[in-house]
Protein backbone atom coordinates (compact mmCIF):
# COMPACT_ATOMS: atom_id res chain seq x y z
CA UNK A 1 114.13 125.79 16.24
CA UNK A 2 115.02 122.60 18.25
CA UNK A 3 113.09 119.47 17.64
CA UNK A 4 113.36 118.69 21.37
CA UNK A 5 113.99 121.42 24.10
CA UNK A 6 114.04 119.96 27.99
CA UNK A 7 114.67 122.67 31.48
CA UNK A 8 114.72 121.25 34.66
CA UNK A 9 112.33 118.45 33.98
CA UNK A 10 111.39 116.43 37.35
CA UNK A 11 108.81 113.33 37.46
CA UNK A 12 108.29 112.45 40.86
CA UNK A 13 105.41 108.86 41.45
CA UNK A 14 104.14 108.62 44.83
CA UNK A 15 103.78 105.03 45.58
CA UNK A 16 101.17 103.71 48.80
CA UNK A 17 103.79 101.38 51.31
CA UNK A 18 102.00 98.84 52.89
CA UNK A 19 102.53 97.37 56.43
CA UNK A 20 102.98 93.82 57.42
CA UNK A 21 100.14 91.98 58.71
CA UNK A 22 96.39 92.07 59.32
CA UNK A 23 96.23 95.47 61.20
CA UNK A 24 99.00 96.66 59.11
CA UNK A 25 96.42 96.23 55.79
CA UNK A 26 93.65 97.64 57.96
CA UNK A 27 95.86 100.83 59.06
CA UNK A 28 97.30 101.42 55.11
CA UNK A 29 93.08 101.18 54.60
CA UNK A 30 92.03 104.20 56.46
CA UNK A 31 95.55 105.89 56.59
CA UNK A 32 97.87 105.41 53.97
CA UNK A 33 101.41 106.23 53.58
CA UNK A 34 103.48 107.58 50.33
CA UNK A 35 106.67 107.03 49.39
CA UNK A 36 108.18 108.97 46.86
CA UNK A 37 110.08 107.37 43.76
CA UNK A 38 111.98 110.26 41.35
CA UNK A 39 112.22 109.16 38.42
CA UNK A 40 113.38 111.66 36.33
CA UNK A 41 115.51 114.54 38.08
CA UNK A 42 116.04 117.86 36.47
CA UNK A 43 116.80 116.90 33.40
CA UNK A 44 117.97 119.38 30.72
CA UNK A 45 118.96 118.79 26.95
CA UNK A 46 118.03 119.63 23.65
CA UNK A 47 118.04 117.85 20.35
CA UNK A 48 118.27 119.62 17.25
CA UNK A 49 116.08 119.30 13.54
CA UNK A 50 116.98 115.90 11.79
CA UNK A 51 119.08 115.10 15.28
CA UNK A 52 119.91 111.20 15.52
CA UNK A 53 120.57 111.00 19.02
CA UNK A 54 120.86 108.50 21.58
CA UNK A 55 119.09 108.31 24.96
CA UNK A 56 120.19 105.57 26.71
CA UNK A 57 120.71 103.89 30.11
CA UNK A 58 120.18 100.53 32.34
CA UNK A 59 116.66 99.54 33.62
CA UNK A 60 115.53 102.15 35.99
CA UNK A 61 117.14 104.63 34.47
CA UNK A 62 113.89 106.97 33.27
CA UNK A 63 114.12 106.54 29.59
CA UNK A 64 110.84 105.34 29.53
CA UNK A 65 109.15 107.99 31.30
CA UNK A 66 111.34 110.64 29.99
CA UNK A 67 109.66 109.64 26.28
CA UNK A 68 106.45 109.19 27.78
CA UNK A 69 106.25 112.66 29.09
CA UNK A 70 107.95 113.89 26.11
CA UNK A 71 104.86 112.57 24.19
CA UNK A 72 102.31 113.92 26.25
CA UNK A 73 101.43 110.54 27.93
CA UNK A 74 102.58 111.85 31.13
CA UNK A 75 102.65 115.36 33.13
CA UNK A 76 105.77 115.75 34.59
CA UNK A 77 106.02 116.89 38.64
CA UNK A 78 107.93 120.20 37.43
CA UNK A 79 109.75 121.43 34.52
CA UNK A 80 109.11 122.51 31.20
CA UNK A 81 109.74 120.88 27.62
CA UNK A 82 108.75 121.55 23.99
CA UNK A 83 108.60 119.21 21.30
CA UNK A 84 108.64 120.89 17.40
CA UNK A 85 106.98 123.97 19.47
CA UNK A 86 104.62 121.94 21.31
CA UNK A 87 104.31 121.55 25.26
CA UNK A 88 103.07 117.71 24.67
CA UNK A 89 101.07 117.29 28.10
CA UNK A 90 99.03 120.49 26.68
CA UNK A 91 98.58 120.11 23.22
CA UNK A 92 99.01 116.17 22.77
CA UNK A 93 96.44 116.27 20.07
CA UNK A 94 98.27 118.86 18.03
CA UNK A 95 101.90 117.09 18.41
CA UNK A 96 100.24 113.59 17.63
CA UNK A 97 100.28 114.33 13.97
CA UNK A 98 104.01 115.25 13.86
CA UNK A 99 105.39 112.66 15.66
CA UNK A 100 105.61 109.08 15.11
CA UNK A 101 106.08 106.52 18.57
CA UNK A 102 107.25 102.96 19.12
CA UNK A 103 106.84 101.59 22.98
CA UNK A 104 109.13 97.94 22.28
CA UNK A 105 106.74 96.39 24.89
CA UNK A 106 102.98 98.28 23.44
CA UNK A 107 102.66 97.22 20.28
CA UNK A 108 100.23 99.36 17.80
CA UNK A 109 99.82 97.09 15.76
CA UNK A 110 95.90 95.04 15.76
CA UNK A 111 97.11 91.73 16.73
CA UNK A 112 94.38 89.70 15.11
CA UNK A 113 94.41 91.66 12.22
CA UNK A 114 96.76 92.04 9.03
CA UNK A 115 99.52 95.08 9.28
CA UNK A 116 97.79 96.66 6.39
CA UNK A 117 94.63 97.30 7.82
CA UNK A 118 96.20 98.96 11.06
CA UNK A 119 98.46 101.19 8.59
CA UNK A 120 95.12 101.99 6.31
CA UNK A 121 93.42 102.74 9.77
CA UNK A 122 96.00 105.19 10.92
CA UNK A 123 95.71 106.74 7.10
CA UNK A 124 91.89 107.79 8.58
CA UNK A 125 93.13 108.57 11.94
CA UNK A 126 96.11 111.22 10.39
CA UNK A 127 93.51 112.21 7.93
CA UNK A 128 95.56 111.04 4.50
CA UNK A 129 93.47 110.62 1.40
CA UNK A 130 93.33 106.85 0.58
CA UNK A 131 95.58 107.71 -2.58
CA UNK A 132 98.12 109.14 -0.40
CA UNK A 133 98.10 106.12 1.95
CA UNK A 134 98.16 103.52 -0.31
CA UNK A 135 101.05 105.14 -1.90
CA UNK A 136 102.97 105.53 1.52
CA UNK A 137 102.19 102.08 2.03
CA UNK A 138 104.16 100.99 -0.68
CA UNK A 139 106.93 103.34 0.48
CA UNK A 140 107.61 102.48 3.32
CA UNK A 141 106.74 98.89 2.84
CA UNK A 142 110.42 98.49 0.48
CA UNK A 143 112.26 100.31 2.84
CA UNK A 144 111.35 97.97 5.37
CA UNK A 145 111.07 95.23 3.41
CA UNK A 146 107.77 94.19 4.43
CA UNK A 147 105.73 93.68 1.51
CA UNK A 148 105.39 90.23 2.15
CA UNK A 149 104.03 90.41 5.31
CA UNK A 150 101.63 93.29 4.66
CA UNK A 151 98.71 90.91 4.35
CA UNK A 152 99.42 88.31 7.75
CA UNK A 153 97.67 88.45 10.67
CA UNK A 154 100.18 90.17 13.23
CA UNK A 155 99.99 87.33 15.65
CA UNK A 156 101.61 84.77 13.41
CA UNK A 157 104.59 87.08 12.40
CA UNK A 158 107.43 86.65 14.41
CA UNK A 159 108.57 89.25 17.18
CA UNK A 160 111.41 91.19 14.41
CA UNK A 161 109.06 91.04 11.76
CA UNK A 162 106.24 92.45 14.09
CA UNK A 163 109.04 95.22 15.54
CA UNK A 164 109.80 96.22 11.26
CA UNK A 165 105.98 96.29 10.77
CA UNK A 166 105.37 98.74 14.20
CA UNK A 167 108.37 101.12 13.20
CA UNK A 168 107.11 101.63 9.90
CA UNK A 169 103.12 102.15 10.89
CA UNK A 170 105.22 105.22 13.38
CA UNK A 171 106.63 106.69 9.58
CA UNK A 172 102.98 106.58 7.76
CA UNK A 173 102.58 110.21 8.14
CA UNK A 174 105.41 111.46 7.67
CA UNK A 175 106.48 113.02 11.34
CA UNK A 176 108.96 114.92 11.92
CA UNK A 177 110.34 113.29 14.52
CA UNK A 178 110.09 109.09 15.94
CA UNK A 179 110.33 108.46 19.22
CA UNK A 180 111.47 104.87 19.24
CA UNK A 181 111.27 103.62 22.94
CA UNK A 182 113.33 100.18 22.88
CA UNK A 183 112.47 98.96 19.40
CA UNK A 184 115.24 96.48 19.21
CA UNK A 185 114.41 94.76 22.68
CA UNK A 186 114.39 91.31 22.10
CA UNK A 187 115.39 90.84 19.12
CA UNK A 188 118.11 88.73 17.74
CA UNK A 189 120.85 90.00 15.88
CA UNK A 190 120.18 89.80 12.13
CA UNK A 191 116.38 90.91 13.40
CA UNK A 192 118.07 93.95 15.09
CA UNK A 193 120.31 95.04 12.12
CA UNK A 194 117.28 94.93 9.69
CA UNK A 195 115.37 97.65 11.95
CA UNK A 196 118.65 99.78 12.62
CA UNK A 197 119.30 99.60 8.97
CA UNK A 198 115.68 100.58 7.79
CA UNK A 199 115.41 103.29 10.72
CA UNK A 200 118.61 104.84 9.22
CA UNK A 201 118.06 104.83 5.82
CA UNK A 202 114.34 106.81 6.42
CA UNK A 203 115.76 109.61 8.42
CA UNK A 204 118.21 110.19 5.73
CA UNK A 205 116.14 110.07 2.66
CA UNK A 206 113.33 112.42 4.92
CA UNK A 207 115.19 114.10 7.39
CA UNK A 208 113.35 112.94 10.49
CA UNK A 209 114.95 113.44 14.04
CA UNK A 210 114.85 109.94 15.89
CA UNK A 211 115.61 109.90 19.85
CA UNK A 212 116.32 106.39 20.46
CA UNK A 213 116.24 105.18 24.45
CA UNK A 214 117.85 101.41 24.53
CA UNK A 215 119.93 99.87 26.98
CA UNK A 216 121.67 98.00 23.72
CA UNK A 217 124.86 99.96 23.33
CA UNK A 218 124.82 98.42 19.62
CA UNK A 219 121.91 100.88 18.66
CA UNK A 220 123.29 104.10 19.54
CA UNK A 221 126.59 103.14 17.55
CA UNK A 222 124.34 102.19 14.57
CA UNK A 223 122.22 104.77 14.15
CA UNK A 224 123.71 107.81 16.28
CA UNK A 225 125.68 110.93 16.31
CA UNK A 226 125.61 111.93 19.33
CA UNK A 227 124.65 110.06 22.70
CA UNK A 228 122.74 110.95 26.74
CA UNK A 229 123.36 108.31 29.33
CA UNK A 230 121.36 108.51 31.82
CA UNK A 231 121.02 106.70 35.27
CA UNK A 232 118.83 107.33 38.60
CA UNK A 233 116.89 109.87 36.02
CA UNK A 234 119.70 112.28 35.64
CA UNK A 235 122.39 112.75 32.58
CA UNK A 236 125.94 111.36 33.84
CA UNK A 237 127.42 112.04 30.45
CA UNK A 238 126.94 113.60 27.36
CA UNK A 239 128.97 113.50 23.99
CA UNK A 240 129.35 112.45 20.69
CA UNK A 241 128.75 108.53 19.62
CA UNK A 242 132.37 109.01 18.06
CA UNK A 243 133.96 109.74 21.59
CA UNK A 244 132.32 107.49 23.46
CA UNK A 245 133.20 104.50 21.41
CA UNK A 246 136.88 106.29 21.86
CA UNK A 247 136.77 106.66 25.62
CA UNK A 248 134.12 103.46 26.70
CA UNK A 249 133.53 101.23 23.94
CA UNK A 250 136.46 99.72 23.41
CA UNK A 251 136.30 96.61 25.53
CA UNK A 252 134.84 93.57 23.61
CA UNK A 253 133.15 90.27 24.65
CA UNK A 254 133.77 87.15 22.24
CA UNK A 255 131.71 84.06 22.78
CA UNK A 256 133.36 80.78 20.52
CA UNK A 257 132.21 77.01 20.11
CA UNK A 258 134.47 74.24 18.90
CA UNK A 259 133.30 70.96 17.20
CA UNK A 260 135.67 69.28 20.02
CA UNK A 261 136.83 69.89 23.13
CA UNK A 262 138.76 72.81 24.42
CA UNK A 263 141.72 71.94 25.47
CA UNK A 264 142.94 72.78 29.41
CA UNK A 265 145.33 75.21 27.99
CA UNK A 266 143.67 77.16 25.72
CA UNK A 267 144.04 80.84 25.80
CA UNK A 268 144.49 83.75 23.27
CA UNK A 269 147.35 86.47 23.54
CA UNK A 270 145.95 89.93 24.61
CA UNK A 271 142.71 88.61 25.95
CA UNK A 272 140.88 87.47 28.99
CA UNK A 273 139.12 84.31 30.26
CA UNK A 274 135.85 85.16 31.37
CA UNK A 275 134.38 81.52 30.94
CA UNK A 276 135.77 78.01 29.93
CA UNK A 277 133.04 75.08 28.55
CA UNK A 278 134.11 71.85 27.42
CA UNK A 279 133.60 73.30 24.01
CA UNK A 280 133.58 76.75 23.78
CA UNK A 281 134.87 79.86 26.11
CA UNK A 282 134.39 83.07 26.89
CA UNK A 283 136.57 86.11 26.19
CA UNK A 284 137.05 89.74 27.35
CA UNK A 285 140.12 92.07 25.23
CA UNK A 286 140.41 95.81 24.43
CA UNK A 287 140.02 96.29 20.79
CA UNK A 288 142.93 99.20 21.33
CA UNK A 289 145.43 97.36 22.49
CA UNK A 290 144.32 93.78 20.61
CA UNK A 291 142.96 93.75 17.51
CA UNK A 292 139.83 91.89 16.38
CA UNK A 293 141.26 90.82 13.45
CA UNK A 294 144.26 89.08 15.65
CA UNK A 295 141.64 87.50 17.89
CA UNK A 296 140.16 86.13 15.57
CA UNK A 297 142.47 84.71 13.82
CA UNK A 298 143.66 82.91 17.16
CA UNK A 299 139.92 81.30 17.47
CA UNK A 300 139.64 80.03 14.06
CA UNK A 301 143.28 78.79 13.82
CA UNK A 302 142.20 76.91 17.04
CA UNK A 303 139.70 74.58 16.13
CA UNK A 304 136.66 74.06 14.03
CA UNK A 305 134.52 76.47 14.46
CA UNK A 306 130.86 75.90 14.96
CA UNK A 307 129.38 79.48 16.45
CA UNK A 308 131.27 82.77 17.25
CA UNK A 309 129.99 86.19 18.36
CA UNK A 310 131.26 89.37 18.97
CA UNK A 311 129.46 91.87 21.86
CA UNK A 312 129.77 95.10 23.51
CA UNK A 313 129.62 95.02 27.33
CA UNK A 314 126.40 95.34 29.32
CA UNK A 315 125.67 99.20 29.40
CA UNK A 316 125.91 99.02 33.31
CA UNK A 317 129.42 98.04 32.98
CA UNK A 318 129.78 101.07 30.06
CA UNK A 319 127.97 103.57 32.61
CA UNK A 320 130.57 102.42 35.65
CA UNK A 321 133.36 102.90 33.55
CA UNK A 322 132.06 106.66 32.78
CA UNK A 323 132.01 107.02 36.90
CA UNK A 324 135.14 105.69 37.42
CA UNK A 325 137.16 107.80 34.41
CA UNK A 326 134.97 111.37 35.76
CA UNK A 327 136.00 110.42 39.11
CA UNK A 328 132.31 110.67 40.73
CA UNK A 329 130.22 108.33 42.41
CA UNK A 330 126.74 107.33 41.78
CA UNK A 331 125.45 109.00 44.27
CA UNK A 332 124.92 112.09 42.73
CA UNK A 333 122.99 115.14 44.28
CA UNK A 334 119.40 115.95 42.49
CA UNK A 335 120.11 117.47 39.52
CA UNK A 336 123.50 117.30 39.21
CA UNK A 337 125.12 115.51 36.04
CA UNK A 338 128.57 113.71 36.15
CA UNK A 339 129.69 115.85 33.27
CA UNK A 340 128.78 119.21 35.48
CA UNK A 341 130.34 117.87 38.51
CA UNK A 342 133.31 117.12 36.93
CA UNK A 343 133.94 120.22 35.43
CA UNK A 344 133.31 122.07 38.90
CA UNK A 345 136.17 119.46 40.32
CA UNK A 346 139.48 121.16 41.14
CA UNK A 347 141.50 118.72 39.43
C-alpha cells in the first residue's frame, strides 16, 4: 500500500477584496465581495512505503498547503487523498500517531522550556511508557547529536540547533512517515548539512518515508530519490533526483573573496561574470562543460583566498529552465502538468 496516495486534489481560499475609501469600507461591511485564490489545482501523485521524495517549488507554489491538508490541518475544496490508509481531514486523530510533522516556521518545541521536557511530554501525548521514552530519547538524541542540548531552554539555542531538536521530537514515536515542511529554512550551511545528514541516516536505519517541500534545491539532492516541482499548485515535472540534476542542475554559482584587490581583468575560462567587487566576484559555469575542479583551481591560483562558496541556482531559475526545455509556458490550464502537456505535444 502507498504511504501517500493524492486524485484530483483542489484547495481553493476565498479571500474578502476591499474597496478604496470610506464608503468603499462601509459597502465591503454590509456586502462583501470574494475573490478566489487556488492554491492547489488537481493535484495527483503517490509516494510509496520508505519513499524519500522531494516536493518542492518557489514561494506560492502550494507546498505548504499541500502538507497541511495532507496532515489533516486543512479540508481540501475537492479531491481525495490517503495517507498510510487514512483520509487525514477525517481521521486526523488516528493518523497523528503515525506520522511525525515539522512546519520550519511553527516550532513544537516549548520555547521557555528545555527540549527534554517537550520530548517527555509528547512520550504522554503518543502514550509511550516512560521506559520506552527515555530510551528513545537517548536514540534519537546521538543520531542528532543533541545530547548536549537536551537540558537548555529552547530560546537560548540557536535557530539549527532548535531545527535538529524539532526534527527529532517529529521521530519520538516512531512514525511511519515525517512530513518535514521547510526544515532547513534559514539555516546556514554546516547547520543545514547536520539536519540533512541526521534526517537521512533515520529513514535508513527505520525505514520511514519523508516528503520533504523546500524551495532549497540542495535538500532534495541530499536526501532524495525522486523529486515533484510544483508551481501555481500544479506538478510541472516529475522524475528522478538523478535526472534532474542531469537535465537542470548543472549550472553552478561560485561566490570568491581575495585578501587584495581583483584585478580589472580578472576572469576564469569556461565561466561567467555575474558580479565584480573590489575583492571578490561572482561566477556562473555549467559543471558539464567546465569542471569544478578546473574552476577552482583558477580561483585559488588567483589570489589569496579568504571565503569561497559553491551554490545551485535559485529554484525559480531551475523551474524556468524545466518550461523552457518542455516547451510550455506557465500559464498552464487547471490541472494540467507540464510533463502531461508535453507528452500530448505533436512534436
Amino acid at each position: 500500500m502507498p504511504a501517500i496516495e493524492v486524485k484530483n486534489l483542489h484547495k481553493t481560499f476565498q479571500t474578502k477584496r476591499k474597496a478604496a475609501g470610506m464608503s468603499g469600507s462601509m459597502r465591503s461591511l454590509f456586502k462583501p465581495e470574494y475573490s478566489s485564490i487556488d492554491a492547489v489545482r488537481d493535484l495527483t501523485f503517490q509516494m510509496e512505503a520508505g519513499e524519500l521524495l522531494g516536493f518542492i517549488g518557489p514561494n506560492g507554489a502550494g507546498k505548504s498547503t499541500t502538507i497541511k491538508m495532507l496532515t489533516g490541518i486543512l479540508h481540501p475544496t475537492s479531491g481525495d487523498a490517503k495517507v498510510l490508509g487514512y483520509v487525514p481531514w477525517k481521521e486526523r486523530q488516528k493518523l497523528a500517531y503515525h506520522i511525525g510533522t515539522v512546519f520550519g516556521q511553527r516550532p513544537q518545541l516549548w520555547y521557555h522550556l528545555p527540549a527534554i521536557d517537550t520530548f517527555t511530554l509528547f512520550g504522554k501525548i503518543y502514550e509511550m511508557d516512560d521506559r520506552e521514552t527515555k530510551m528513545r530519547i537517548g536514540q534519537i538524541a546521538e543520531a542528532f547529536e543533541i545530547q548536549d542540548l537536551l537540558e537548555t531552554p529552547v530560546r537560548k539555542l540557536s535557530l539549527g540547533q532548535r531545527m535538529r531538536c524539532e526534527v527529532a521530537a517529529s521521530l519520538l514515536h516512531r512514525p511511519k512517515l515525517i512530513l518535514l515542511d521547510e526544515p532547513s529554512i534559514g539555516l546556514d550551511v554546516v547547520a543545514k548539512q547536520h539536519i540533512r545528514d541526521a534526517i537521512r541516516e533515520m529513514a535508513r536505519l527505520e525505514n520511514v518515508g519523508v516528503l520533504l517541500t523546500s524551495h532549497d534545491a540542495g535538500d532534495l539532492e541530499a536526501l532524495c530519490k525522486r523529486v515533484i516541482i510544483v508551481n501555481h499548485g500544479q506538478i510541472v515535472y516529475e522524475d528522478k533526483v538523478s535526472n534532474l540534476k542531469r537535465k537542470f542542475l548543472t549550472s553552478k554559482l561560485v561566490e570568491v573573496r581575495y585578501a587584495a584587490e581583483v584585478p580589472g581583468t580578472f576572469t576564469v575560462d569556461g565561466a561567467e561574470m555575474i558580479k565584480r567587487g573590489q575583492y571578490g566576484v561572482k561566477l556562473r559555469f555549467d559543471s558539464h562543460l567546465t569542471p569544478v575542479e578546473k574552476v577552482l583551481a583558477h580561483l585559488t591560483d588567483a589570489g589569496s583566498v579568504v571565503d569561497i562558496t559553491i551554490s545551485d541556482p535559485p529554484l525559480e531559475e531551475v523551474i524556468a529552465k524545466i518550461y523552457q526545455t518542455q516547451d510550455v509556458t506557465p500559464a498552464l490550464a487547471p490541472g494540467a502538468s507540464v510533463a502531461s502537456q508535453a507528452k500530448q505535444s505533436p512534436k
